[in-house]
PDB file of N, CA and C in Angstrom:
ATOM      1  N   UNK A   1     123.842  38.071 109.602  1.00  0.00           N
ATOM      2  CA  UNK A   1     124.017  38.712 108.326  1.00  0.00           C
ATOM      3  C   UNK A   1     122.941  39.787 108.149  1.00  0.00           C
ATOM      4  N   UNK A   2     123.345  40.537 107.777  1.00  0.00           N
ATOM      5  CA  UNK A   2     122.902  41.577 107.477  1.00  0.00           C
ATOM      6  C   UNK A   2     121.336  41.830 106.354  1.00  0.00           C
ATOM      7  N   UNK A   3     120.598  42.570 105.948  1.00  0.00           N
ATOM      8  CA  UNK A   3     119.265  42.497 104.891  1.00  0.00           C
ATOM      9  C   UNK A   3     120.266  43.372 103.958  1.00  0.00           C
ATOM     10  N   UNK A   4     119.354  42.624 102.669  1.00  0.00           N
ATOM     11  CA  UNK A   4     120.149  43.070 101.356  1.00  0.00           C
ATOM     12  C   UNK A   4     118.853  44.406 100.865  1.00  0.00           C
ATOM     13  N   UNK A   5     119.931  45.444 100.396  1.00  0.00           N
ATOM     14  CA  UNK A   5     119.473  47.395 100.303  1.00  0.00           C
ATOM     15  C   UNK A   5     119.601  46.750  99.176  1.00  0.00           C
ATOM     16  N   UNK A   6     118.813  48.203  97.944  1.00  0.00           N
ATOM     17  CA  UNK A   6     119.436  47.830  96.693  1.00  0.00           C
ATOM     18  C   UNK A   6     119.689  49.608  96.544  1.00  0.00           C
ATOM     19  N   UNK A   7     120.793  50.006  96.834  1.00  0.00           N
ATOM     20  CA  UNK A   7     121.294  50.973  96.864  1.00  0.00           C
ATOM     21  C   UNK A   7     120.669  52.069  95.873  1.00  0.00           C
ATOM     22  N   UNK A   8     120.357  52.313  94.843  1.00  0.00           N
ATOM     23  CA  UNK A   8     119.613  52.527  93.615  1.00  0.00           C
ATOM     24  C   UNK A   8     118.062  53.597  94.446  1.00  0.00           C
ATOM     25  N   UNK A   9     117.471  52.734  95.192  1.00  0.00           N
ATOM     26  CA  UNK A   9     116.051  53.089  95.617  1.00  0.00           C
ATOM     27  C   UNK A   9     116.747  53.629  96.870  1.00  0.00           C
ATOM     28  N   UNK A  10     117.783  53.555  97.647  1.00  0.00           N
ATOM     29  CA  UNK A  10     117.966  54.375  98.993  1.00  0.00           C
ATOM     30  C   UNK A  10     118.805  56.065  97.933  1.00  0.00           C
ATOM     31  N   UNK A  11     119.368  55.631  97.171  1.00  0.00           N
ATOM     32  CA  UNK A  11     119.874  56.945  96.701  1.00  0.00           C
ATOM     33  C   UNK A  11     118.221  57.667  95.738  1.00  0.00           C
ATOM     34  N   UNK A  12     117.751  57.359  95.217  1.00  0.00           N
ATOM     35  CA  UNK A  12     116.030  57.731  95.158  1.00  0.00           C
ATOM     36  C   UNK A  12     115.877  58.415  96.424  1.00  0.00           C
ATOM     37  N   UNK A  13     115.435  57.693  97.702  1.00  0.00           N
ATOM     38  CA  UNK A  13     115.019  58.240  98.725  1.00  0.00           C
ATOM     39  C   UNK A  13     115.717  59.460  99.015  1.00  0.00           C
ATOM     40  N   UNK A  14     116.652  59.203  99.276  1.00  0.00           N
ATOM     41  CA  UNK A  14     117.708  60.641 100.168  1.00  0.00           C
ATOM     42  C   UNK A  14     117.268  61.994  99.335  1.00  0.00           C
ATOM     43  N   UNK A  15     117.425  61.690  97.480  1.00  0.00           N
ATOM     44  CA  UNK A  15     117.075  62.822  96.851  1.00  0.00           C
ATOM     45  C   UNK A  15     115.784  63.082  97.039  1.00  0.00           C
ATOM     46  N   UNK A  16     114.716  62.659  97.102  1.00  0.00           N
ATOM     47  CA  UNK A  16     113.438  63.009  97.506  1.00  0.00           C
ATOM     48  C   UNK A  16     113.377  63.680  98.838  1.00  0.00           C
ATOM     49  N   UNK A  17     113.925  62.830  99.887  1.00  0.00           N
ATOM     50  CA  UNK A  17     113.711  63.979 100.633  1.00  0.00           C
ATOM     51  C   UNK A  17     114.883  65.236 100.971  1.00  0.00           C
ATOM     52  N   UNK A  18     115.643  65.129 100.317  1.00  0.00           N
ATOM     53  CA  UNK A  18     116.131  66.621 100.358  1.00  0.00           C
ATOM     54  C   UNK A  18     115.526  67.479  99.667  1.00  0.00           C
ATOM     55  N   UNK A  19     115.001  66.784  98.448  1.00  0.00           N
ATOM     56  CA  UNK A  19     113.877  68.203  97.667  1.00  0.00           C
ATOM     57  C   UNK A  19     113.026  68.276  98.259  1.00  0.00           C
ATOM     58  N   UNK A  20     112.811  67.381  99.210  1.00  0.00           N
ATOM     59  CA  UNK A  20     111.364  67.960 100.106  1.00  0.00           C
ATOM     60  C   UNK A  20     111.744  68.961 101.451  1.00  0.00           C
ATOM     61  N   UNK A  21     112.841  68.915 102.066  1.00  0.00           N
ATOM     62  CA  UNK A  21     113.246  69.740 102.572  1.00  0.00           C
ATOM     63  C   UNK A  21     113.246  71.387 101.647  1.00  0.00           C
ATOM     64  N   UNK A  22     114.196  71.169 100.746  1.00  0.00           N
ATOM     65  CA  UNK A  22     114.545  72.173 100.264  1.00  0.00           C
ATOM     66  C   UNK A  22     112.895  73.150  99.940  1.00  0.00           C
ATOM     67  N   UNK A  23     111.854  71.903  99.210  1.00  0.00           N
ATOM     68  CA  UNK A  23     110.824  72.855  99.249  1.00  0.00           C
ATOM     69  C   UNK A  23     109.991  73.925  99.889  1.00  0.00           C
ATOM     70  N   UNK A  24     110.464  72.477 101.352  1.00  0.00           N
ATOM     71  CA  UNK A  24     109.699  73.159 102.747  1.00  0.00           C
ATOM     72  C   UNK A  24     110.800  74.782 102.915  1.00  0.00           C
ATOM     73  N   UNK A  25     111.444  74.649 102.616  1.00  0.00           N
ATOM     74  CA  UNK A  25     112.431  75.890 103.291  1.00  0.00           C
ATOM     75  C   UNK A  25     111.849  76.879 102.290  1.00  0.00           C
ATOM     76  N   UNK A  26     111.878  76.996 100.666  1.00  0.00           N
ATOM     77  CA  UNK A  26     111.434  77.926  99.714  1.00  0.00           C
ATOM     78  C   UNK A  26     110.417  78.807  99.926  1.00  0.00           C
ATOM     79  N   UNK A  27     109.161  77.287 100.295  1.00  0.00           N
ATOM     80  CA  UNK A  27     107.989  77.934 101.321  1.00  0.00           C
ATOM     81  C   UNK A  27     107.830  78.871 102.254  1.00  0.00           C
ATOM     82  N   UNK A  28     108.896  78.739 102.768  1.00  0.00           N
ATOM     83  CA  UNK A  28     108.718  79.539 104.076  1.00  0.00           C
ATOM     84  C   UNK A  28     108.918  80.880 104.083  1.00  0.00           C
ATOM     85  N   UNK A  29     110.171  80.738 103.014  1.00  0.00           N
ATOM     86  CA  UNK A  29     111.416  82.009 102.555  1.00  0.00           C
ATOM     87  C   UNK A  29     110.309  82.840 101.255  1.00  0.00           C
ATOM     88  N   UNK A  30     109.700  82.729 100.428  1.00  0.00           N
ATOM     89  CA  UNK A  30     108.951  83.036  99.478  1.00  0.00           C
ATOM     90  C   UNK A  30     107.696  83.172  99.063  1.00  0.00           C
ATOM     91  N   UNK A  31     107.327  82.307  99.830  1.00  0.00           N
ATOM     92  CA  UNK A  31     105.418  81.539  99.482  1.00  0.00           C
ATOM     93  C   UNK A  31     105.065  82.828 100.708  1.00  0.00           C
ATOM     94  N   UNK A  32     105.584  83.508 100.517  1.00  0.00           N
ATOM     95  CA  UNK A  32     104.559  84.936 101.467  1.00  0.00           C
ATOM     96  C   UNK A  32     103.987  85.977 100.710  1.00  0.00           C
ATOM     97  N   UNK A  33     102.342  86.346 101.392  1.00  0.00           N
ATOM     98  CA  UNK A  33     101.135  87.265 100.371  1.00  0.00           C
ATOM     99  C   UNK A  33     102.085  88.633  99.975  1.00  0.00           C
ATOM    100  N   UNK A  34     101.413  89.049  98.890  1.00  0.00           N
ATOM    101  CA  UNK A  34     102.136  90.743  98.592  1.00  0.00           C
ATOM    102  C   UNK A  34     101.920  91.351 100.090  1.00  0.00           C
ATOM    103  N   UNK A  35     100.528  91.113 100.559  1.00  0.00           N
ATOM    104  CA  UNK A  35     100.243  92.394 102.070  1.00  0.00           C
ATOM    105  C   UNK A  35     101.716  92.082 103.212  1.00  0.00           C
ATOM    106  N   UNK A  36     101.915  90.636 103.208  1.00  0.00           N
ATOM    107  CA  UNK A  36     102.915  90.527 104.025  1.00  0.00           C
ATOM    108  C   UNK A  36     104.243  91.178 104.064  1.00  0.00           C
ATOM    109  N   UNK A  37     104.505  90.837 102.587  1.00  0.00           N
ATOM    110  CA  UNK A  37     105.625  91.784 101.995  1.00  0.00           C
ATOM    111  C   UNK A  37     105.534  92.999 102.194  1.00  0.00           C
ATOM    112  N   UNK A  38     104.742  93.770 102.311  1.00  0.00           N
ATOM    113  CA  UNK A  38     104.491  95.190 102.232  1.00  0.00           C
ATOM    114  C   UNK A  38     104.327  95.420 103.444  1.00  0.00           C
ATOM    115  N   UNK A  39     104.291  95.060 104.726  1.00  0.00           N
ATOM    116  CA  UNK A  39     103.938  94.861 105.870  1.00  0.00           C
ATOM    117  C   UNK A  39     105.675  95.171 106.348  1.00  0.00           C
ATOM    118  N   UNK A  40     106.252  93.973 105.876  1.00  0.00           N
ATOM    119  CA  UNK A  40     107.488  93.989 106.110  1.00  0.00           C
ATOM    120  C   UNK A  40     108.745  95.052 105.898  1.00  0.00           C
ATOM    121  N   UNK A  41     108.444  95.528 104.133  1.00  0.00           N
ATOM    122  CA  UNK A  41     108.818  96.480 103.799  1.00  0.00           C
ATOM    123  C   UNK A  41     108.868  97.909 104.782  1.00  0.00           C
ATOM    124  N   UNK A  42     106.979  98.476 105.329  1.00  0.00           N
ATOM    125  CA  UNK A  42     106.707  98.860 105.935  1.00  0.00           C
ATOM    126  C   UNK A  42     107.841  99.088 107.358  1.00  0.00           C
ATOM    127  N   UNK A  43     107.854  98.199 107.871  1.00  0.00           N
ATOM    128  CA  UNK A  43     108.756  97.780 109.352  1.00  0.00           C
ATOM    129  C   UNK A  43     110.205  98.457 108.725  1.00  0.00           C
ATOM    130  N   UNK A  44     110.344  97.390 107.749  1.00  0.00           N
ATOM    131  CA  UNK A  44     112.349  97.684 107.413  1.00  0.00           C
ATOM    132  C   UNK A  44     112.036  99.355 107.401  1.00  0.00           C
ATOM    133  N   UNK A  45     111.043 100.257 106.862  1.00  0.00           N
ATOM    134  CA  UNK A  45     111.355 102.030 106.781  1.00  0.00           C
ATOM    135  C   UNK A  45     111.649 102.213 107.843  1.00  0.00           C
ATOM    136  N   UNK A  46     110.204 101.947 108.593  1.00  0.00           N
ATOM    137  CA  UNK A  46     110.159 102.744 110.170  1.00  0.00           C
ATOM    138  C   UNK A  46     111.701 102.543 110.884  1.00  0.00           C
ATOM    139  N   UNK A  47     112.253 101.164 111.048  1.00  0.00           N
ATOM    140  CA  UNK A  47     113.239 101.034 111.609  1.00  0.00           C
ATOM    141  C   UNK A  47     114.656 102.006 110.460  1.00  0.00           C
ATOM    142  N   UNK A  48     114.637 101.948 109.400  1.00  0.00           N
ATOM    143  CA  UNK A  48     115.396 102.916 108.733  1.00  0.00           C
ATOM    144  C   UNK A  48     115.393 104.261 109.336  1.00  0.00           C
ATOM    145  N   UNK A  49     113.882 104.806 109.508  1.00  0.00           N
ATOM    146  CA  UNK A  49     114.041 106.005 109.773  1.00  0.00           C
ATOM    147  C   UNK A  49     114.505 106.592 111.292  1.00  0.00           C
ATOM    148  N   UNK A  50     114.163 105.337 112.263  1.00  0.00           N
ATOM    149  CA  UNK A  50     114.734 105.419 113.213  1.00  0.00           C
ATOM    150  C   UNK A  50     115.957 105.727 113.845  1.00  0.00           C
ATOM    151  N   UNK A  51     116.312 104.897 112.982  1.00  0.00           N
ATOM    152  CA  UNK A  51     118.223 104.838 112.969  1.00  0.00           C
ATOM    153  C   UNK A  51     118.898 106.171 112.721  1.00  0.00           C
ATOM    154  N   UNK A  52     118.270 106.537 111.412  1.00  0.00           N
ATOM    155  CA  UNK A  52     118.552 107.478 110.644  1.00  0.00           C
ATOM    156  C   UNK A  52     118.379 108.823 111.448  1.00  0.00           C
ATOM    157  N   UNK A  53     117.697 108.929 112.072  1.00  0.00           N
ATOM    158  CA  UNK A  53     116.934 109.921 113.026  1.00  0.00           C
ATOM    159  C   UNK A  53     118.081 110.423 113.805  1.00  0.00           C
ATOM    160  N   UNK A  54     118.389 109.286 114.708  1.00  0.00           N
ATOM    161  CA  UNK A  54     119.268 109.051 116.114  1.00  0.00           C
ATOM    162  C   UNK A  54     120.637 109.129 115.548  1.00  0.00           C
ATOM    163  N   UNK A  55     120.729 109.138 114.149  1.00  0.00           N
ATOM    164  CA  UNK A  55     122.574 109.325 114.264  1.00  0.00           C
ATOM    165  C   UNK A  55     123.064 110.547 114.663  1.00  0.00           C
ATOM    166  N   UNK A  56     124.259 109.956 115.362  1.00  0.00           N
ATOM    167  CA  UNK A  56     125.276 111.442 115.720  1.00  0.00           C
ATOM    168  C   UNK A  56     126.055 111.758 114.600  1.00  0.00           C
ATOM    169  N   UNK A  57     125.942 113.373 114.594  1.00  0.00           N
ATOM    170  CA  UNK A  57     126.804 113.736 113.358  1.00  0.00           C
ATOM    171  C   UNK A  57     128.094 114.178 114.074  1.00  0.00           C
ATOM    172  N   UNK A  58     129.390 113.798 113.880  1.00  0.00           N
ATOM    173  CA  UNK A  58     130.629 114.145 114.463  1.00  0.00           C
ATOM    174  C   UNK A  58     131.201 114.712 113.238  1.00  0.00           C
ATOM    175  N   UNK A  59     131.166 115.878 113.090  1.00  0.00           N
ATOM    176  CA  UNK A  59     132.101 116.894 112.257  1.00  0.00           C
ATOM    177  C   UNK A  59     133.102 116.992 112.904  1.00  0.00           C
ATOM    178  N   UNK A  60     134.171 117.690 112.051  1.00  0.00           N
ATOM    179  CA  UNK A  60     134.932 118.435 112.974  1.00  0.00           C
ATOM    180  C   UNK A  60     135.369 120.026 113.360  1.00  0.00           C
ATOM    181  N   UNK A  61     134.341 120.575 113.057  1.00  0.00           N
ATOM    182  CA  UNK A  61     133.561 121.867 113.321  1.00  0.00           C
ATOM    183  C   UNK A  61     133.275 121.726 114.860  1.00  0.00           C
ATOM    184  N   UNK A  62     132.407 120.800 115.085  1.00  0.00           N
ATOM    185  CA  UNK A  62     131.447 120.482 116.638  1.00  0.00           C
ATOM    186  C   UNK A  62     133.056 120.336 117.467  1.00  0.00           C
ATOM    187  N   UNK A  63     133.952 119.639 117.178  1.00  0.00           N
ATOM    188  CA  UNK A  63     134.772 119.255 118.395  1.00  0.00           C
ATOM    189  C   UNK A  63     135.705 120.311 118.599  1.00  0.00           C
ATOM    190  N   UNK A  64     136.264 120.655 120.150  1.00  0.00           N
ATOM    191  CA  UNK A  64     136.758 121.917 120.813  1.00  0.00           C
ATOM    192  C   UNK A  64     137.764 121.389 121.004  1.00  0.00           C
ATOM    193  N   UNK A  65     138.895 121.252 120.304  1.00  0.00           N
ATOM    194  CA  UNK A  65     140.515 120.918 120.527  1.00  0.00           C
ATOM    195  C   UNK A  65     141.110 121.934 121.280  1.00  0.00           C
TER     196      UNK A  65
END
């Protein structure tokens, strides 16, 4: 036979640790300094301007039918 749960304190548990998950994830996603942010920001331009740089412009002026 089986040990007697008292269902009550395992449904307690599960929610605890999913908010503890969920916290750990918030952390990770949010709990970052302004410099980091701005760091990042930083990166997302450069790579903007990169892109932006290298596009081909296809008019249809340029093409010789």
């Amino acid at each position: 036979m089986g040990d007697v749960i008292n269902m009550r304190l395992v449904r307690k548990q599960r929610a605890r640790d999913e908010a503890s998950v969920r916290a750990d994830r918030n952390r990770r996603l949010f709990g970052r300094t302004a410099a980091e942010k701005a760091a990042d920001a930083a990166a997302k331009a450069r790579i903007e301007r990169t892109l932006d740089g290298a596009r081909l412009d296809f008019t249809s002026d340029t093409v010789d039918e």
